[in-house]
N, C-alpha and C. Protein backbone atom coordinates (compact mmCIF):
# COMPACT_ATOMS: atom_id res chain seq x y z
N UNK A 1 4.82 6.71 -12.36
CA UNK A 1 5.24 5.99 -11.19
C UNK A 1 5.65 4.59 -11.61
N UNK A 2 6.52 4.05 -11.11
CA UNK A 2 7.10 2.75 -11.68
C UNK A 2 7.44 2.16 -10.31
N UNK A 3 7.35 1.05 -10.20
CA UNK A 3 7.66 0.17 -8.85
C UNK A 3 7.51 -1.81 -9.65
N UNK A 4 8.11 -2.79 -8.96
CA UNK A 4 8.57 -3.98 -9.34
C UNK A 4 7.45 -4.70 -8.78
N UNK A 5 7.22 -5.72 -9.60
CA UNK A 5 6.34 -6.41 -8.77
C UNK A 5 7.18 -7.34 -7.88
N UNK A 6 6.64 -7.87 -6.85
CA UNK A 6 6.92 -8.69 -5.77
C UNK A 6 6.85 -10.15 -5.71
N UNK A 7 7.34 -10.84 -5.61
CA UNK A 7 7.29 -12.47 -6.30
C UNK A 7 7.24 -13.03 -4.52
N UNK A 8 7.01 -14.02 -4.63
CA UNK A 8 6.65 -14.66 -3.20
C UNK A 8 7.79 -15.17 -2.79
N UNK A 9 8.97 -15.45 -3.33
CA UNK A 9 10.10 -15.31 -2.41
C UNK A 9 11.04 -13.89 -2.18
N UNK A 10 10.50 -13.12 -2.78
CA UNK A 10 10.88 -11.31 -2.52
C UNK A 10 9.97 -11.23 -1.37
N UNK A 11 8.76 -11.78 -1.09
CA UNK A 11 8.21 -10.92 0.13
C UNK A 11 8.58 -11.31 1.01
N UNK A 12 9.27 -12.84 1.95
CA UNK A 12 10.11 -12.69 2.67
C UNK A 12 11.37 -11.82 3.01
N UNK A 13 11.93 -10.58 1.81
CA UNK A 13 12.92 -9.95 1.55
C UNK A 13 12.04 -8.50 2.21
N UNK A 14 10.51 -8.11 1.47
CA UNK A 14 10.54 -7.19 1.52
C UNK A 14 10.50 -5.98 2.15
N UNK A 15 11.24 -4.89 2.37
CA UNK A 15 11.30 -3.74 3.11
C UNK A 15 10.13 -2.97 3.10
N UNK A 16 10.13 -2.14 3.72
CA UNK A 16 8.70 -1.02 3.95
C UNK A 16 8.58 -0.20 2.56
N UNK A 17 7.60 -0.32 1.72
CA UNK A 17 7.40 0.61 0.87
C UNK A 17 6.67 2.01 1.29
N UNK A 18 7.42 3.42 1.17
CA UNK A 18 6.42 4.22 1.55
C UNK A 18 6.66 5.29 0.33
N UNK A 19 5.77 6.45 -0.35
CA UNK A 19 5.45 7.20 -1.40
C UNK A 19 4.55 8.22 -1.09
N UNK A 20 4.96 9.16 -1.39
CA UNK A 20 4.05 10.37 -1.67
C UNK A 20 3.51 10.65 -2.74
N UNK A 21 1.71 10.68 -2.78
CA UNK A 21 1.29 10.89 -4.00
C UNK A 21 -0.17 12.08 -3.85
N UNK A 22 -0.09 12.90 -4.67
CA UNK A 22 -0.81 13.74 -4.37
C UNK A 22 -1.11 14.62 -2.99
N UNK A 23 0.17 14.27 -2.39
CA UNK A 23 -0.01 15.29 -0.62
C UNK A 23 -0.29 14.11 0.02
N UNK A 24 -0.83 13.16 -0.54
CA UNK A 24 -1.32 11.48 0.65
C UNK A 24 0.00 11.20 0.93
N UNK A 25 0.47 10.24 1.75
CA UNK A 25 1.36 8.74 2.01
C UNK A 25 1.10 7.71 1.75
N UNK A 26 1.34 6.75 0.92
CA UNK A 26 1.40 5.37 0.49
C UNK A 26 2.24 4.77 1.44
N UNK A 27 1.59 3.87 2.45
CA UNK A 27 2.63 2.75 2.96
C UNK A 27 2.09 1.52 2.76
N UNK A 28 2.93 0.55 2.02
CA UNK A 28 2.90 -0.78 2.12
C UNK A 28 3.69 -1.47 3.18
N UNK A 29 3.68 -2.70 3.55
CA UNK A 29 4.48 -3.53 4.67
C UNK A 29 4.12 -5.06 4.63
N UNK A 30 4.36 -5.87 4.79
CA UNK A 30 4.53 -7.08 4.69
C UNK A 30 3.80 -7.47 6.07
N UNK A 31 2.40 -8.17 5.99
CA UNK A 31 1.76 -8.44 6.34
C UNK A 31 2.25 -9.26 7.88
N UNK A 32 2.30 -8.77 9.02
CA UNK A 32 3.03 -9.83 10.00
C UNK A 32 2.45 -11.58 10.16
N UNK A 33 1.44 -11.20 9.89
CA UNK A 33 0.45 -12.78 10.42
C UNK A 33 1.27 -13.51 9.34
N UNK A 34 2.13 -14.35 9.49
CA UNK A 34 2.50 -14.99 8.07
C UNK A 34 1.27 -16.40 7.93
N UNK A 35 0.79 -16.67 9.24
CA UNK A 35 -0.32 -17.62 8.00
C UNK A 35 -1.27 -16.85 7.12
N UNK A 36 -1.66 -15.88 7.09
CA UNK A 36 -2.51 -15.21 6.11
C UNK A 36 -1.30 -14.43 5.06
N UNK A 37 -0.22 -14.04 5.53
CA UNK A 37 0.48 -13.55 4.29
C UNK A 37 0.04 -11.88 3.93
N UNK A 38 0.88 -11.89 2.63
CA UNK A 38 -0.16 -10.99 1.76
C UNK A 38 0.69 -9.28 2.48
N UNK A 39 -0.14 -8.64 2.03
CA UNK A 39 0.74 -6.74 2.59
C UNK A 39 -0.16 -5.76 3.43
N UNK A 40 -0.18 -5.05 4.49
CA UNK A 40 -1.00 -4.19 4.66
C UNK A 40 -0.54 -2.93 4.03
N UNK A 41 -1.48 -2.40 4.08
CA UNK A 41 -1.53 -0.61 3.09
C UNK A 41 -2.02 0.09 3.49
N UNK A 42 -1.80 1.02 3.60
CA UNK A 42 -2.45 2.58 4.55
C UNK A 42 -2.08 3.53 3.98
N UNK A 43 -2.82 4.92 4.00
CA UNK A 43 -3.33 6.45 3.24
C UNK A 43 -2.79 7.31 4.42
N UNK A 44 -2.03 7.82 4.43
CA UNK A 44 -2.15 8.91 5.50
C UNK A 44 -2.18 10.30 4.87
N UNK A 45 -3.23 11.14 5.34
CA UNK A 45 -2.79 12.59 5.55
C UNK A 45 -2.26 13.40 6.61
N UNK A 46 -1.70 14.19 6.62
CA UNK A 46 -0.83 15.31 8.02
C UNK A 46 -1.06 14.66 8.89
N UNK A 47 0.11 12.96 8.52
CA UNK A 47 -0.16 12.30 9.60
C UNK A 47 -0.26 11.25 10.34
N UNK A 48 -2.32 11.65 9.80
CA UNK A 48 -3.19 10.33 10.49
C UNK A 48 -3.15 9.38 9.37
N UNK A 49 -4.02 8.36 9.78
CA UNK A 49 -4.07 7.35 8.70
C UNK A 49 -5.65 7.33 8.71
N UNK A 50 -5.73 7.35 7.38
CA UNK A 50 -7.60 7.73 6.90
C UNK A 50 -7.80 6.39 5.85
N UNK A 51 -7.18 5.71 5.86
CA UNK A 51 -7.62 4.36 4.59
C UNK A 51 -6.52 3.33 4.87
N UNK A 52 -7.13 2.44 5.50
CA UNK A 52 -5.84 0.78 5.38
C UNK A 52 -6.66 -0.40 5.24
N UNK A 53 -5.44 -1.54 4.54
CA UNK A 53 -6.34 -2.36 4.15
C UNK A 53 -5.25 -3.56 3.85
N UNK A 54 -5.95 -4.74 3.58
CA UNK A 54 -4.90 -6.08 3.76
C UNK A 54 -5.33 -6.06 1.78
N UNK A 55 -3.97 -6.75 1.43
CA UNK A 55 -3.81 -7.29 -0.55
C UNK A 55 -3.15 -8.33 -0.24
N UNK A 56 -3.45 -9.56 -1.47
CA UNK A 56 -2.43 -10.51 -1.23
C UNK A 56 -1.02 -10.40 -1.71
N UNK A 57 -0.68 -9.32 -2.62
CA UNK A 57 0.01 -8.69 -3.70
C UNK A 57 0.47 -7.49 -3.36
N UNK A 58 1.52 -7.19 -3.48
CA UNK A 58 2.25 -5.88 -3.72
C UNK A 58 1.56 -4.91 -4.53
N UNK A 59 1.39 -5.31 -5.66
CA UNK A 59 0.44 -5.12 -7.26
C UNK A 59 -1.06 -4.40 -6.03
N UNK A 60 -1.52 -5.39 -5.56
CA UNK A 60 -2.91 -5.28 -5.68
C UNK A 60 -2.93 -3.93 -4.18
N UNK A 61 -1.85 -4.25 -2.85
CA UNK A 61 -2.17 -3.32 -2.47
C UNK A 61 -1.41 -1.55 -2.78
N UNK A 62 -0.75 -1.50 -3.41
CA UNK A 62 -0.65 -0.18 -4.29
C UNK A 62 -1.38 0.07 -5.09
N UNK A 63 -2.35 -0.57 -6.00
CA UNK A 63 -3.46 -0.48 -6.28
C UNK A 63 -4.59 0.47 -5.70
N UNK A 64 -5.14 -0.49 -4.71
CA UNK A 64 -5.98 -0.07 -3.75
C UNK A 64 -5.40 1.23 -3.31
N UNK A 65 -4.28 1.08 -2.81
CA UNK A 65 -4.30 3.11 -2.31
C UNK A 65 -4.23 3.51 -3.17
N UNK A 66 -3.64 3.74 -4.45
CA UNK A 66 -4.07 4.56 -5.33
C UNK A 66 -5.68 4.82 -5.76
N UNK A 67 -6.21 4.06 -6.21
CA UNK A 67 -7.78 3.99 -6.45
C UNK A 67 -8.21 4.55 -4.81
N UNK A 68 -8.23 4.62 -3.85
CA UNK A 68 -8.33 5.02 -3.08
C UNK A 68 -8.23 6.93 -2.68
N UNK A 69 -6.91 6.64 -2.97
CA UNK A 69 -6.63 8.76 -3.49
C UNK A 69 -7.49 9.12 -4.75
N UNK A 70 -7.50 8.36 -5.75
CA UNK A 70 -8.33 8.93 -7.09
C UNK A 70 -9.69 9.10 -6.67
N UNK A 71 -10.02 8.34 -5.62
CA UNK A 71 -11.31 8.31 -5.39
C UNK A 71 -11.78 9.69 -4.37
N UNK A 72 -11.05 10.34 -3.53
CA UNK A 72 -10.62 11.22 -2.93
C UNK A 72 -10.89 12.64 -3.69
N UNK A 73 -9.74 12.27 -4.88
CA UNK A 73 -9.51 13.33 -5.12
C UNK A 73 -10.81 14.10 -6.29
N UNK A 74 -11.56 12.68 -6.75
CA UNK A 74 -12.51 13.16 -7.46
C UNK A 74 -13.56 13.72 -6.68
N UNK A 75 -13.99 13.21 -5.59
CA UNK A 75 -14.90 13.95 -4.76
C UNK A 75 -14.61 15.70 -4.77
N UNK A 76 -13.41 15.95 -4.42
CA UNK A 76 -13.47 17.35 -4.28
C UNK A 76 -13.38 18.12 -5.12
């Protein structure tokens, strides 16, 4: 998987990131509150959304959902 990192005048630019990984959904989005900044991230399966979460980073919240599915997927 390959994706760019995000520089802080790209995240005023940036569009909706969304990915399929392992049957999950990866969505990133650009955080609306602009005084806090930063991206929200969410997991969905057939769907719903089962894991979201605020990063200050592009980096950090694709991260988190990934470690998030790995974490998933080792349980079962």
């Amino acid at each position: 998987m390959e994706y760019q990192s995000v520089s802080q005048f790209e995240e005023a630019y940036f569009v909706s990131y969304e990915e399929e990984w392992c049957g999950y959904v990866i969505y990133i989005e650009r955080n609306p509150d602009r005084f806090r900044g930063g991206f929200e991230w969410s997991v969905c399966f057939d769907n719903e959304e089962i894991q979201s979460g605020l990063a200050f980073h592009f980096d950090f919240a694709l991260t988190e959902a990934l470690t998030y599915i790995k974490c998933l997927e080792s349980n079962q």
